[in-house]
PDB file of N, CA and C in Angstrom:
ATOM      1  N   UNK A   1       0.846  -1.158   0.000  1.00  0.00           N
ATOM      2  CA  UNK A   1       0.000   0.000   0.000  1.00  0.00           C
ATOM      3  C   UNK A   1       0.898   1.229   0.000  1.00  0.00           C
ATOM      4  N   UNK A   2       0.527   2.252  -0.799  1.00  0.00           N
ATOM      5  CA  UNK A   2       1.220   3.310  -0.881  1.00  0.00           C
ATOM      6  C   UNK A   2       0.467   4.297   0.295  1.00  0.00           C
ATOM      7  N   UNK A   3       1.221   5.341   0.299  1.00  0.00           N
ATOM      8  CA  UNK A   3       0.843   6.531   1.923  1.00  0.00           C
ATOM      9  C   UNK A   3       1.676   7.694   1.174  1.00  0.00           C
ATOM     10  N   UNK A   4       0.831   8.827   1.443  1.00  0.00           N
ATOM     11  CA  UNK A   4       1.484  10.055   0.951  1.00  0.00           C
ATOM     12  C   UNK A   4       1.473  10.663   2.163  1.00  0.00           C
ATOM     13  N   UNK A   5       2.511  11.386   2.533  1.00  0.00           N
ATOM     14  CA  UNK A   5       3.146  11.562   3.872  1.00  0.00           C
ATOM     15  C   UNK A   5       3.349  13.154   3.782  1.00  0.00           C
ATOM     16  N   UNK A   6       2.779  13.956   2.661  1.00  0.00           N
ATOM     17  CA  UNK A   6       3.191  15.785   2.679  1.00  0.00           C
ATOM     18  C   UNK A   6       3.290  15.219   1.466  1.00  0.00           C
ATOM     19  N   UNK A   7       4.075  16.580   1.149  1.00  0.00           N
ATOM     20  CA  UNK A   7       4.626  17.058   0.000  1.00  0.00           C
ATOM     21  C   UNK A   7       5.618  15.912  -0.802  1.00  0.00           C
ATOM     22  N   UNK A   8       5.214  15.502  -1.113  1.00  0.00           N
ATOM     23  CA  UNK A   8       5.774  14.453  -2.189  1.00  0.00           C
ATOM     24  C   UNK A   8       6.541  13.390  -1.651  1.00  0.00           C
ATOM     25  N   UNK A   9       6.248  13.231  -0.499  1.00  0.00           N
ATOM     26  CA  UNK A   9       6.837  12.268   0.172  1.00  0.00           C
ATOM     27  C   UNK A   9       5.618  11.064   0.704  1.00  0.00           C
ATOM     28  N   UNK A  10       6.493   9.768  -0.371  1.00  0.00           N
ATOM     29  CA  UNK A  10       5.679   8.570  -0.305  1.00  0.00           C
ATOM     30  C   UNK A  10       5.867   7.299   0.479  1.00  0.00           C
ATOM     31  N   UNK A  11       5.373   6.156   0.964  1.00  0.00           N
ATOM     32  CA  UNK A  11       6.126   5.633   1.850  1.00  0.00           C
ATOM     33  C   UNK A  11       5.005   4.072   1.105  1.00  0.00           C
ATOM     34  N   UNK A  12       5.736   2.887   1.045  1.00  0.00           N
ATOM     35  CA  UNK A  12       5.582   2.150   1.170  1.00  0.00           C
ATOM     36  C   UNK A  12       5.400   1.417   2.288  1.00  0.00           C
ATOM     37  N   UNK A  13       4.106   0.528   2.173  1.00  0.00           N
ATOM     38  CA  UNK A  13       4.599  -0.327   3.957  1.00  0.00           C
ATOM     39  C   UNK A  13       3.498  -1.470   3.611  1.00  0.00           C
ATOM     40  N   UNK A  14       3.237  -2.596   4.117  1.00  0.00           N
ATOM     41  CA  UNK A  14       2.929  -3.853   3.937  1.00  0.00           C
ATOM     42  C   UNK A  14       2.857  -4.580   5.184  1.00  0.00           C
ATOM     43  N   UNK A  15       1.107  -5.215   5.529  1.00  0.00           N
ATOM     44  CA  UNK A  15       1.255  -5.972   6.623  1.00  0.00           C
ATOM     45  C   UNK A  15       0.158  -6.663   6.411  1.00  0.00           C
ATOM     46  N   UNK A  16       0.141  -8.278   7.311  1.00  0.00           N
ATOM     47  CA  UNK A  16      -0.913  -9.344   7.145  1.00  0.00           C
ATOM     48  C   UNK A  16      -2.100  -8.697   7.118  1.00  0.00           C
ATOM     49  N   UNK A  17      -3.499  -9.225   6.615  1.00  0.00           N
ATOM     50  CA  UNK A  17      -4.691  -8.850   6.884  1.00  0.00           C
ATOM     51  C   UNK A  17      -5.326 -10.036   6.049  1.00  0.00           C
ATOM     52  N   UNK A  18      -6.635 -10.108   7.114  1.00  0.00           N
ATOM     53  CA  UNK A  18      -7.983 -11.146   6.293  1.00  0.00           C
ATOM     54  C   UNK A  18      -8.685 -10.428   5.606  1.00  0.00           C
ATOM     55  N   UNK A  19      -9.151 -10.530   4.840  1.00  0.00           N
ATOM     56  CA  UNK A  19     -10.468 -10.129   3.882  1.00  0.00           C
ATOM     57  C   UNK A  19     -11.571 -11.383   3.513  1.00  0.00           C
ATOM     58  N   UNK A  20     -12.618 -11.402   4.213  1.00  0.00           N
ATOM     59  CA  UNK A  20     -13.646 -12.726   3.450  1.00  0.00           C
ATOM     60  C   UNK A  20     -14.985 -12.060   3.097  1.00  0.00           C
ATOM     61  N   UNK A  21     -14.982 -12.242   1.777  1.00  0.00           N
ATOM     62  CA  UNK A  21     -16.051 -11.481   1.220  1.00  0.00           C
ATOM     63  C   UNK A  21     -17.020 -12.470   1.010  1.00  0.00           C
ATOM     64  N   UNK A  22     -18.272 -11.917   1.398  1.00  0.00           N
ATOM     65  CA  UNK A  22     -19.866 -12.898   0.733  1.00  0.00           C
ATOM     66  C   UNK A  22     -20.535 -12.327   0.374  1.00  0.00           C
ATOM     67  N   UNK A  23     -21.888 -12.314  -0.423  1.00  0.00           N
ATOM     68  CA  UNK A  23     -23.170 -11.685  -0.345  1.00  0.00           C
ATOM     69  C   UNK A  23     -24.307 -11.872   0.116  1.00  0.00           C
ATOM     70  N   UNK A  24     -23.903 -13.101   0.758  1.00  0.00           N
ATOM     71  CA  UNK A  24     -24.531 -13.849   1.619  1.00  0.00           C
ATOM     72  C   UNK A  24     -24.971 -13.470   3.245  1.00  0.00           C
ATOM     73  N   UNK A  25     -25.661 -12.367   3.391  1.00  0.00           N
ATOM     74  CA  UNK A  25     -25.778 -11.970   4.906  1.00  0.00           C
ATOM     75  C   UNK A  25     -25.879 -13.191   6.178  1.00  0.00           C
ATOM     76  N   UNK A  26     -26.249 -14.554   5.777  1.00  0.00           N
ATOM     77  CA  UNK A  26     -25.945 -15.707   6.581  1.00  0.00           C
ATOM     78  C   UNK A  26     -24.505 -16.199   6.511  1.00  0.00           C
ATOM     79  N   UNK A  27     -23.832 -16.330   5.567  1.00  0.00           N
ATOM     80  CA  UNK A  27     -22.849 -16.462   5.702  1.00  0.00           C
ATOM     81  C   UNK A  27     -21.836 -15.859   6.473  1.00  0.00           C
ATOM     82  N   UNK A  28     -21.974 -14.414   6.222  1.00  0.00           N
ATOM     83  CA  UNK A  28     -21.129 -13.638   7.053  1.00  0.00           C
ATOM     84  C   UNK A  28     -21.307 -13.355   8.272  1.00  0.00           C
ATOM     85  N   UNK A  29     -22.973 -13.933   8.624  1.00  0.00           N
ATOM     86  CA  UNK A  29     -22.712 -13.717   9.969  1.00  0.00           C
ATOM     87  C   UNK A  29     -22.097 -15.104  10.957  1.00  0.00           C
ATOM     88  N   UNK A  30     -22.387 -16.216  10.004  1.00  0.00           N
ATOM     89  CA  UNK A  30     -21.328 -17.394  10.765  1.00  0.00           C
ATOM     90  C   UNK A  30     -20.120 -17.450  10.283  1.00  0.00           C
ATOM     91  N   UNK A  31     -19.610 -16.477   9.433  1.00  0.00           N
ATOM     92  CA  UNK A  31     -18.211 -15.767   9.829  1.00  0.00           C
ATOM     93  C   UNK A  31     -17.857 -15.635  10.794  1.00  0.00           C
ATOM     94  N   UNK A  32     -18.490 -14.106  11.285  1.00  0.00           N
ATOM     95  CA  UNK A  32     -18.606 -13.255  12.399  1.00  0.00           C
ATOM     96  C   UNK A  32     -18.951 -14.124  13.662  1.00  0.00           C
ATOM     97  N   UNK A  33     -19.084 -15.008  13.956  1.00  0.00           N
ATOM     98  CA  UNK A  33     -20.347 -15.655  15.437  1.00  0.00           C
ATOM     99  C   UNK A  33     -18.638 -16.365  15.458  1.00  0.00           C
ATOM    100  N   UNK A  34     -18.311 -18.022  14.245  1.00  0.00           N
ATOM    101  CA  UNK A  34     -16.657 -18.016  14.183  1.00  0.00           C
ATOM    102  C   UNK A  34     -15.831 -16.658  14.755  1.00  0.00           C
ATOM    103  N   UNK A  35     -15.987 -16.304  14.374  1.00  0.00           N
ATOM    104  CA  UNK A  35     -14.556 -15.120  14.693  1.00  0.00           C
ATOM    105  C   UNK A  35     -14.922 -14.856  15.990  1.00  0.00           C
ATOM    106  N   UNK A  36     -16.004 -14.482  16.440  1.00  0.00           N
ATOM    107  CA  UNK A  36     -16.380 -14.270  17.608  1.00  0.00           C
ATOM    108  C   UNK A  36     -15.594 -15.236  18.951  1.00  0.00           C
ATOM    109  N   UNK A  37     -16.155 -16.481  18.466  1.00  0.00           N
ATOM    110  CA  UNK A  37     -15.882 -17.560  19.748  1.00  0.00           C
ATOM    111  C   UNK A  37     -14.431 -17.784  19.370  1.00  0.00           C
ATOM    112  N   UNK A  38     -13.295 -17.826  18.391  1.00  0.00           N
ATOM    113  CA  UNK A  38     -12.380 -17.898  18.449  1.00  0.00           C
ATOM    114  C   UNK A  38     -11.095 -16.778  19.264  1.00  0.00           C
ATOM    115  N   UNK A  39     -12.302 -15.258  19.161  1.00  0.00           N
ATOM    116  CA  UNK A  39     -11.785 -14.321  19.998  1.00  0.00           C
ATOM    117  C   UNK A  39     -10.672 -13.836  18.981  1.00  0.00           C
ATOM    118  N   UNK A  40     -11.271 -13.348  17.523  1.00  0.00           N
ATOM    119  CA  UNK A  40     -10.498 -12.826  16.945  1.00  0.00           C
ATOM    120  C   UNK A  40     -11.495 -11.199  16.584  1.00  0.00           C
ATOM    121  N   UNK A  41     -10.862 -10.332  16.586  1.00  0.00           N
ATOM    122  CA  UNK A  41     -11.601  -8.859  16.376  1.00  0.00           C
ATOM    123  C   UNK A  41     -11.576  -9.203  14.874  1.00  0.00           C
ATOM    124  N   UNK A  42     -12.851  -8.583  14.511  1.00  0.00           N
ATOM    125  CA  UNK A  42     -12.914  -8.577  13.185  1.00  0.00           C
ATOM    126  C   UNK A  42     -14.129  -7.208  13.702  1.00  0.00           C
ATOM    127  N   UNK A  43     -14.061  -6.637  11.996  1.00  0.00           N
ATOM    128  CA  UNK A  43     -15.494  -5.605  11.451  1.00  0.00           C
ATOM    129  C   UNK A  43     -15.846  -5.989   9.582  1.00  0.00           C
ATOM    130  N   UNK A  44     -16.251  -5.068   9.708  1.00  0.00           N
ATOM    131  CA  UNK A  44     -17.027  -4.797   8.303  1.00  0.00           C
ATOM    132  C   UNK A  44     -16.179  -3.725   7.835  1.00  0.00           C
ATOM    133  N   UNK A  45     -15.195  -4.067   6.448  1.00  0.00           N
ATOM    134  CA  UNK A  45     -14.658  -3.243   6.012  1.00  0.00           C
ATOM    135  C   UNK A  45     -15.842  -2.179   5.133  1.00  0.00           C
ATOM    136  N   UNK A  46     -16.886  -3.196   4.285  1.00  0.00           N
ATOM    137  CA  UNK A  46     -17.908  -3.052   3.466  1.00  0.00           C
ATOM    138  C   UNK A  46     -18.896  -3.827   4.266  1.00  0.00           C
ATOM    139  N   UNK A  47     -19.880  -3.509   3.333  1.00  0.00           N
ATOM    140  CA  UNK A  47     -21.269  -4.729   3.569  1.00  0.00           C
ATOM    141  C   UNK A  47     -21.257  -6.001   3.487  1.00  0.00           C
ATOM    142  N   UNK A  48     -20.445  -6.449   2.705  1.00  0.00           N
ATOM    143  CA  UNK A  48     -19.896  -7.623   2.159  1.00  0.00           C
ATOM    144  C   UNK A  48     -18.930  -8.232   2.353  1.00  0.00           C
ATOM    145  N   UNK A  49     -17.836  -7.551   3.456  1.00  0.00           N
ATOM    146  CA  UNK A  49     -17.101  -7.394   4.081  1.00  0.00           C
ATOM    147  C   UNK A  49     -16.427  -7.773   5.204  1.00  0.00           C
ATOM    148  N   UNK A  50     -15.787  -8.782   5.785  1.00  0.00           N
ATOM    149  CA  UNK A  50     -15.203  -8.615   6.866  1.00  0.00           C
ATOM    150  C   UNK A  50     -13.895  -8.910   6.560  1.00  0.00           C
ATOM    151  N   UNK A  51     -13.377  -7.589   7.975  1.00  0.00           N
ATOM    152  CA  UNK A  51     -11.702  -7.845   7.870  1.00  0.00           C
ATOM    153  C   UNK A  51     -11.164  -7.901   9.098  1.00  0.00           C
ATOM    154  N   UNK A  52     -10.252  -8.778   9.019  1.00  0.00           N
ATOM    155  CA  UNK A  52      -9.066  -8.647  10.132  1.00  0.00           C
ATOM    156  C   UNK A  52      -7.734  -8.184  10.115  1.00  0.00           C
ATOM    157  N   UNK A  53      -7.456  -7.453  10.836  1.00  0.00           N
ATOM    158  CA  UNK A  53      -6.470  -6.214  10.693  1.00  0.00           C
ATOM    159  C   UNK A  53      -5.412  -6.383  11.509  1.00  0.00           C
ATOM    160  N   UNK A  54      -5.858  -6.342  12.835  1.00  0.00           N
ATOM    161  CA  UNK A  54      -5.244  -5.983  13.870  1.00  0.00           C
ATOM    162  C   UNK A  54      -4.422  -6.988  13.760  1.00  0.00           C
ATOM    163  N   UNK A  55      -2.858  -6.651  14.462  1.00  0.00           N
ATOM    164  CA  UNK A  55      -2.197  -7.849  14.541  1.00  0.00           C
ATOM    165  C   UNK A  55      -2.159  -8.962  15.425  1.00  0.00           C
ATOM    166  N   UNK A  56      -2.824  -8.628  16.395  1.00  0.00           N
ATOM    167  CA  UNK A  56      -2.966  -9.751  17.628  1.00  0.00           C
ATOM    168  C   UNK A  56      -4.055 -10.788  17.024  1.00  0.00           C
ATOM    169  N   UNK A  57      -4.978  -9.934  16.332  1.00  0.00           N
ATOM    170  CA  UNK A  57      -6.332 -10.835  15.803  1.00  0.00           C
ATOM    171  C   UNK A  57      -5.759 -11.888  14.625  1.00  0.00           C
ATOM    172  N   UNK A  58      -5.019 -11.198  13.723  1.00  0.00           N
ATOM    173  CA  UNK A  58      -4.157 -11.840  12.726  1.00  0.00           C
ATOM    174  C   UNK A  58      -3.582 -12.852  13.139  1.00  0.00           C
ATOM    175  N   UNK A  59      -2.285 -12.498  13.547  1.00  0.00           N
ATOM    176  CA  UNK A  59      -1.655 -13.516  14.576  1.00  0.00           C
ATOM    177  C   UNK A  59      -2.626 -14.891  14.984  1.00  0.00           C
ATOM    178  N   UNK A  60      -3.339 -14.623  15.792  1.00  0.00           N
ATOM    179  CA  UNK A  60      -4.401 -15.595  16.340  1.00  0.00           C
ATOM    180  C   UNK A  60      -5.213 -16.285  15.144  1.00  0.00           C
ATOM    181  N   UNK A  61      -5.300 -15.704  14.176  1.00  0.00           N
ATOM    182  CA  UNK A  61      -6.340 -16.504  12.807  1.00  0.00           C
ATOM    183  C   UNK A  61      -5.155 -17.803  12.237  1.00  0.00           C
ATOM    184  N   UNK A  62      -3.739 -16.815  12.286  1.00  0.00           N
ATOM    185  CA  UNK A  62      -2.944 -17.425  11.668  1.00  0.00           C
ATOM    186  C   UNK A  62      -2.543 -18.922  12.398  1.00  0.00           C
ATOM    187  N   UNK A  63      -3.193 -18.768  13.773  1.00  0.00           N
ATOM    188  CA  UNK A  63      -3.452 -20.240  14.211  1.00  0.00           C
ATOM    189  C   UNK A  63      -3.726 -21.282  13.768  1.00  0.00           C
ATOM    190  N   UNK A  64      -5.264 -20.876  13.765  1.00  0.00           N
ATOM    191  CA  UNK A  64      -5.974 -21.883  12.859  1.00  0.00           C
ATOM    192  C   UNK A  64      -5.663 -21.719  11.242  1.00  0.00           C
ATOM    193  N   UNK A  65      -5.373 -20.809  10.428  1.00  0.00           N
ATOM    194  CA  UNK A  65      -5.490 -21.234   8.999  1.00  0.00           C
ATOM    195  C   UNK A  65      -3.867 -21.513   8.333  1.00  0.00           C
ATOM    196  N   UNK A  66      -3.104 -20.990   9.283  1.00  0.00           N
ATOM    197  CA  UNK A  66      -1.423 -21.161   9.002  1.00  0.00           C
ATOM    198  C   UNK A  66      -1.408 -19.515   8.462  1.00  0.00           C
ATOM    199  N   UNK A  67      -0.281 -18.885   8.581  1.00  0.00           N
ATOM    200  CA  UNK A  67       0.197 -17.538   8.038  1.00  0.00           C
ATOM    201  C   UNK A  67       0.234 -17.537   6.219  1.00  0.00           C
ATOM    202  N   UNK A  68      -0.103 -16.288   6.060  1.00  0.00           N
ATOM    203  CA  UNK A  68       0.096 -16.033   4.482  1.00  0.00           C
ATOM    204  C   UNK A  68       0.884 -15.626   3.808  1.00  0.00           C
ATOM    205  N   UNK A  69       1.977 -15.754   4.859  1.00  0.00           N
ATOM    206  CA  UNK A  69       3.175 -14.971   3.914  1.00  0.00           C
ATOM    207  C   UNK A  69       3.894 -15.921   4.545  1.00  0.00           C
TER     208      UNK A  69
END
């Protein structure tokens, strides 16, 4: 992801994150209810949306699904 920092000053930077997209409002909410009891923070980036960001939450997903990088 790029970051513009002022005046022409740009900064690269890069870190884990989930994204699971549905359109499925049941689906995502036994996403969400999962994420819940596993005790990982997640939100709604979109409607369609959930993400995990944070790194402790990450970390902890990367439990169960193995790391992505």
């Amino acid at each position: 992801m790029r970051r513009s920092w002022g005046e022409g000053v740009e900064r690269w930077y890069e870190y884990p994150r989930y994204l699971f997209v549905n359109n499925s409002a049941d689906i995502l909410w036994l996403c969400g209810q999962t994420l819940d009891q596993l005790g990982v923070a997640w939100r709604f980036s979109k409607p369609n949306t959930i993400s995990v960001t944070r790194k402790e939450a990450v970390a902890r997903l990367d439990e169960f699904v193995g790391p992505k990088y």
